[in-house]
Protein backbone atom coordinates (compact mmCIF):
# COMPACT_ATOMS: atom_id res chain seq x y z
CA UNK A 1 80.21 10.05 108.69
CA UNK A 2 81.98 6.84 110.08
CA UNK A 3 80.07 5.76 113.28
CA UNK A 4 76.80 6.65 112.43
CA UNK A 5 74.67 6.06 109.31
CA UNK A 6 73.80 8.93 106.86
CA UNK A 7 70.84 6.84 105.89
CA UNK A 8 69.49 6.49 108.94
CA UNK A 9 69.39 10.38 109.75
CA UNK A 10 67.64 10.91 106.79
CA UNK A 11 65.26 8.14 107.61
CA UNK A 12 64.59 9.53 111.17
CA UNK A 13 64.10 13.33 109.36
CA UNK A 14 61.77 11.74 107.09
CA UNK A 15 59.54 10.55 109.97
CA UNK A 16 59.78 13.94 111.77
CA UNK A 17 58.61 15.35 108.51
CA UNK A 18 55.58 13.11 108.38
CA UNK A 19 54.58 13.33 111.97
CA UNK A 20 54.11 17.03 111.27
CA UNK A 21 51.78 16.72 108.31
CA UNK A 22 49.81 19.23 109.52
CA UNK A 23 52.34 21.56 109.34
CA UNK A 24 53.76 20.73 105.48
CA UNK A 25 50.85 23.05 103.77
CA UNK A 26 51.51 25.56 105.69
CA UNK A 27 55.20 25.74 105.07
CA UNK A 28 54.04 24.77 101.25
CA UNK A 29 51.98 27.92 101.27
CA UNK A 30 54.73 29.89 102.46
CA UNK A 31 57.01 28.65 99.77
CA UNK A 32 54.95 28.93 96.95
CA UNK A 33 53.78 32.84 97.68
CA UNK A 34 57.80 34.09 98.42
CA UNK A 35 58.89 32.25 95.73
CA UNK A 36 55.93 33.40 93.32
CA UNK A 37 56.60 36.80 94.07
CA UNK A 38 60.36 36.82 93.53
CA UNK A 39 60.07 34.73 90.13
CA UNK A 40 56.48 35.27 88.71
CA UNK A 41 54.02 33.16 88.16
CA UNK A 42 55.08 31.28 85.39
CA UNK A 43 56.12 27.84 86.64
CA UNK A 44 58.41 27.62 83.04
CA UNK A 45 60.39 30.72 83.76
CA UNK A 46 60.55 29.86 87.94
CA UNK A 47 62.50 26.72 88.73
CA UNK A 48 61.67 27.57 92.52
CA UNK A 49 58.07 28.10 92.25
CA UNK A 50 57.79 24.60 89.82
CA UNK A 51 59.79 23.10 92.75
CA UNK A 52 57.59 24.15 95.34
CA UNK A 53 54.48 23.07 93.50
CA UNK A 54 55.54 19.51 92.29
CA UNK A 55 56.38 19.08 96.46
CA UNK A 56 52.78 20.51 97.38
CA UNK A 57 51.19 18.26 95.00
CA UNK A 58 53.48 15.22 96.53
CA UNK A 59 51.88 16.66 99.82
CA UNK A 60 48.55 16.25 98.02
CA UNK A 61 47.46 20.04 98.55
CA UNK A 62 44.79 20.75 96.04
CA UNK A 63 45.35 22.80 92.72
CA UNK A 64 43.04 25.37 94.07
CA UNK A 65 45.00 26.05 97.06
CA UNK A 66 48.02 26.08 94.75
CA UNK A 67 46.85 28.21 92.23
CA UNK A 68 44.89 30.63 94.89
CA UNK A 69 48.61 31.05 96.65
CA UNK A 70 50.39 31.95 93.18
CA UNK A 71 47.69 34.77 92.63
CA UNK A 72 48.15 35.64 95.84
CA UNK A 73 51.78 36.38 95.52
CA UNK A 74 51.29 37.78 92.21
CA UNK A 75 48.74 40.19 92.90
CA UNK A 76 45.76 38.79 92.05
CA UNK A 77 44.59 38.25 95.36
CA UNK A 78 45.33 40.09 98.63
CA UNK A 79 47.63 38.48 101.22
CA UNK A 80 49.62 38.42 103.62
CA UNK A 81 53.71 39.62 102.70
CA UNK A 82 55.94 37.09 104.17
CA UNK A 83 59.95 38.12 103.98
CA UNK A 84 62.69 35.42 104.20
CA UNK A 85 64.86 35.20 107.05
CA UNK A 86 68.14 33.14 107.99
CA UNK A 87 69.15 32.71 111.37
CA UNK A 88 72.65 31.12 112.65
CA UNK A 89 73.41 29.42 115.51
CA UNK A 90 75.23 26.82 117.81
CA UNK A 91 73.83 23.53 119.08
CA UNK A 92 74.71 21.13 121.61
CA UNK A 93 79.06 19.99 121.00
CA UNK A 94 79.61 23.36 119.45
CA UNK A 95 77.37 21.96 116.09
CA UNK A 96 76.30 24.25 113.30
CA UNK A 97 72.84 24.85 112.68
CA UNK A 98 71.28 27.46 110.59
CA UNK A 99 67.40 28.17 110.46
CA UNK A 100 65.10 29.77 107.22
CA UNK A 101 62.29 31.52 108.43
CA UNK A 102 59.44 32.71 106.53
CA UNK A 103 57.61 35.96 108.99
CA UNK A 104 55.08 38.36 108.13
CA UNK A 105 56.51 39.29 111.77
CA UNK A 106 60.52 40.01 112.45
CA UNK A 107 60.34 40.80 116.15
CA UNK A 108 58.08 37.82 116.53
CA UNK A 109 60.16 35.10 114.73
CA UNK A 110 63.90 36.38 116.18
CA UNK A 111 61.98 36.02 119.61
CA UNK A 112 61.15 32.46 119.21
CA UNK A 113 64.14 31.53 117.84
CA UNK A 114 66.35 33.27 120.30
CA UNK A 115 64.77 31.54 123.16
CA UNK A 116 64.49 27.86 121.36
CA UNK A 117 68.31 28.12 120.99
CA UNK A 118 68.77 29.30 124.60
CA UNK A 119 66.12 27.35 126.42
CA UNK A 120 67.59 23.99 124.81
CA UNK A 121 71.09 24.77 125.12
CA UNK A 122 72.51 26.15 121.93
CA UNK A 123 73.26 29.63 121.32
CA UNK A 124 71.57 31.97 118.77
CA UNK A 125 74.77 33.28 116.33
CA UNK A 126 75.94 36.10 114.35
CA UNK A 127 75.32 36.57 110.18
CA UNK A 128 77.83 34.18 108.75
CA UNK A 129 79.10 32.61 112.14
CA UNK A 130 78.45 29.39 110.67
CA UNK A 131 77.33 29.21 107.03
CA UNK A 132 80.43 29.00 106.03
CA UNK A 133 80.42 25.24 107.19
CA UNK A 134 77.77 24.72 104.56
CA UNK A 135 77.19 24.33 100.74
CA UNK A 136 73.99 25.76 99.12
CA UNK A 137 73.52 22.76 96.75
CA UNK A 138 71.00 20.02 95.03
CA UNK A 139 70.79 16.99 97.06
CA UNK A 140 69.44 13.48 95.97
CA UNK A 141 69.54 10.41 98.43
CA UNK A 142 69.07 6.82 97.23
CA UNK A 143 68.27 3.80 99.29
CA UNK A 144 70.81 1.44 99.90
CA UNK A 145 70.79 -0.82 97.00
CA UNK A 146 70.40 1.32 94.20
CA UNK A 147 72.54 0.28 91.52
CA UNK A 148 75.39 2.59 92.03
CA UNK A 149 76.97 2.43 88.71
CA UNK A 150 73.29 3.62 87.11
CA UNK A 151 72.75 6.47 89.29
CA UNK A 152 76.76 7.35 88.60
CA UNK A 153 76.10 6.95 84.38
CA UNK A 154 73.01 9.01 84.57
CA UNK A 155 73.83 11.49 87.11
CA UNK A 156 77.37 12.61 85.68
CA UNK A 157 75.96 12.83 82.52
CA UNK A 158 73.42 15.08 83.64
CA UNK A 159 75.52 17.83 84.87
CA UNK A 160 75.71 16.57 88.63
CA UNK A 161 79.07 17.49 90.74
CA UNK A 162 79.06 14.83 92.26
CA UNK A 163 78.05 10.92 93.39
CA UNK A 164 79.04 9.50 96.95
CA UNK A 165 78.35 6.49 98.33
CA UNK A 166 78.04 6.11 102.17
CA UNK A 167 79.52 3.00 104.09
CA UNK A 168 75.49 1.74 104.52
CA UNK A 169 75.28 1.75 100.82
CA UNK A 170 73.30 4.75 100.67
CA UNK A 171 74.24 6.96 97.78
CA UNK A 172 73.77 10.78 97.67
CA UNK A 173 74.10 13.16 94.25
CA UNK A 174 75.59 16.77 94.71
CA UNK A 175 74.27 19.25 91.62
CA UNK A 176 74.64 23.18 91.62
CA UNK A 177 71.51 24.46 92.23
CA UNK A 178 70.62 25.41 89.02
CA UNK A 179 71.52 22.05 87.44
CA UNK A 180 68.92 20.31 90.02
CA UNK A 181 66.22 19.98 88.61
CA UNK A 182 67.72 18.40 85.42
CA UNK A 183 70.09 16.40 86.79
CA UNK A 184 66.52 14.64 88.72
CA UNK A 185 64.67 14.45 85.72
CA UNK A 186 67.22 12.65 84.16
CA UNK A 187 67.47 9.93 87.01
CA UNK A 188 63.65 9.78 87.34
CA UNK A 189 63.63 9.35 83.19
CA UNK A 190 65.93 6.13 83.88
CA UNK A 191 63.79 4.81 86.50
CA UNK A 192 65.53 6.45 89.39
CA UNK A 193 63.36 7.90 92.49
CA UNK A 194 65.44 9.95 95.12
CA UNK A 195 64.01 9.50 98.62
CA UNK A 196 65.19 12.54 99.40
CA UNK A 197 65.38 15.46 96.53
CA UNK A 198 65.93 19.15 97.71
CA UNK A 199 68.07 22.23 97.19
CA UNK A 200 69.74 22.27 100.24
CA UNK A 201 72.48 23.35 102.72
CA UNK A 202 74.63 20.64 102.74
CA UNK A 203 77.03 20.30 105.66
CA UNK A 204 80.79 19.67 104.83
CA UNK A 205 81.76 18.47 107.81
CA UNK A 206 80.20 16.98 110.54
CA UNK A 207 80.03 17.00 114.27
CA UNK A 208 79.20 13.22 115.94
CA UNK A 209 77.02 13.02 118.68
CA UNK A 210 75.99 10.37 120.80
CA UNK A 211 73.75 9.33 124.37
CA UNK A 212 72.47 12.36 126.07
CA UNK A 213 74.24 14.81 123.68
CA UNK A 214 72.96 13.43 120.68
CA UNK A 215 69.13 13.32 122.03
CA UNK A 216 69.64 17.26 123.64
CA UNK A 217 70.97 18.30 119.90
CA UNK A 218 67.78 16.16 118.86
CA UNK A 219 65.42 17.96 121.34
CA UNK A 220 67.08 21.75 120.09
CA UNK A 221 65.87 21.00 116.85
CA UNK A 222 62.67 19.54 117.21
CA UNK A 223 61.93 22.77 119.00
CA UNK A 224 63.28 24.77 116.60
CA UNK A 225 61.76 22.71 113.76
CA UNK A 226 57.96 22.74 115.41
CA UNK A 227 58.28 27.05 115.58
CA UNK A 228 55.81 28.64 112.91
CA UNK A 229 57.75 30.43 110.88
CA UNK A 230 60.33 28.10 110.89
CA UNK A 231 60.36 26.65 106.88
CA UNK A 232 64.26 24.64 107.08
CA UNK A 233 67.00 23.88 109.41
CA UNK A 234 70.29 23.00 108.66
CA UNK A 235 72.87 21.71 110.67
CA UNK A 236 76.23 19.36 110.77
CA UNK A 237 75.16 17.25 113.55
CA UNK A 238 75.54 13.32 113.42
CA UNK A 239 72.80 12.44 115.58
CA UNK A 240 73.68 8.65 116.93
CA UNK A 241 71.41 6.48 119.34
């Protein structure tokens, strides 16, 4: 992404992320019931659900909310049935963006999202109109001065796809998604913590934004991001100053 620095998105979506702490459980919860019920229970036969969990406890939720969400989605506990969604759509410069909802309401969620994307000035898209600009992949960021050659020995020999290094000397790993989770056990084993460590969309190409573009793309998907049932959004969008 010459012209803008790929560590300093991720910084800024890090703070987003922690200004809205009051949010993370819920989308936690959310996670942990949908992916509960699609894998079971058992955290050693359901990669997703032991991903969800390790980033609840990082949020420091308690085990008995944890445990009390897995039962729910299990059976052992009456709750609410929450269905994945995926919405496309168009930002500000023609950018990509797509959006993962978690709804125990359809109407409810396509409404919000509709209007988020046409009240900020993007446009809500067809199925497929633009995932095809993405890659459903593992994605591990590491600060600027990381030793490159390390996270290169132990991240190849892992199974990862995958090391790039950005101009700011930020360094991202690319896994499949079922090679995640042991390609970051392996780095963390050598002493390696990702800032960043997620199974992801990753954009393959990016759209560069800057002045009052960049902060209208930035406003679209705060909105977007700050909607209920909103769990993820994606998009291709270098946001400059």
């Amino acid at each position: 992404m010459a012209g803008h620095s790929k560590w300093a998105n991720i910084q800024h979506r890090k703070g987003r992320q922690d200004e809205k702490r009051g949010k993370v459980w819920t989308r936690l919860t959310r996670e942990i019931i949908v992916s509960a019920r699609a894998g079971g229970g058992d955290i050693n036969m359901n990669p997703r659900l032991r991903l969800a969990i390790e980033k609840a406890k990082a949020a420091n939720m308690p085990a008995d909310n944890i445990k009390r969400n897995v039962d729910k989605a299990t059976g052992n506990l009456d709750g609410v049935t929450y269905e994945e969604i995926r919405y496309e759509g168009y930002g500000i410069g023609g950018a990509a963006v797509i959006v993962d909802c978690m709804t125990d309401n359809r109407v409810r969620t396509v409404a919000e999202v509709r209007h988020a994307f046409s009240k900020y000035g993007g446009n809500l898209g067809t199925e497929g109109s633009v995932a095809f600009q993405f890659k459903h992949c593992g994605q591990l960021f590491f600060a600027p001065g990381t030793s490159e050659d390390k996270v290169m020995e132990v991240a190849l020999e892992a199974g990862a796809e995958d090391v790039l290094t950005d101009d700011d000397g930020a360094i991202e790993v690319l896994t499949a998604p079922a090679d995640f989770e042991a390609v970051k056990n392996a780095l963390e084993a050598a002493g390696l913590k990702a800032e960043i460590a997620e199974v992801t969309m990753r954009a393959e190409n990016s759209i560069e934004l800057a002045g009052d573009d960049a902060a209208r793309m930035q406003k679209l998907l705060d909105v977007i991001e700050d909607l209920d049932d909103v769990q993820d959004v994606f998009h291709n969008a270098s946001i400059g100053e």
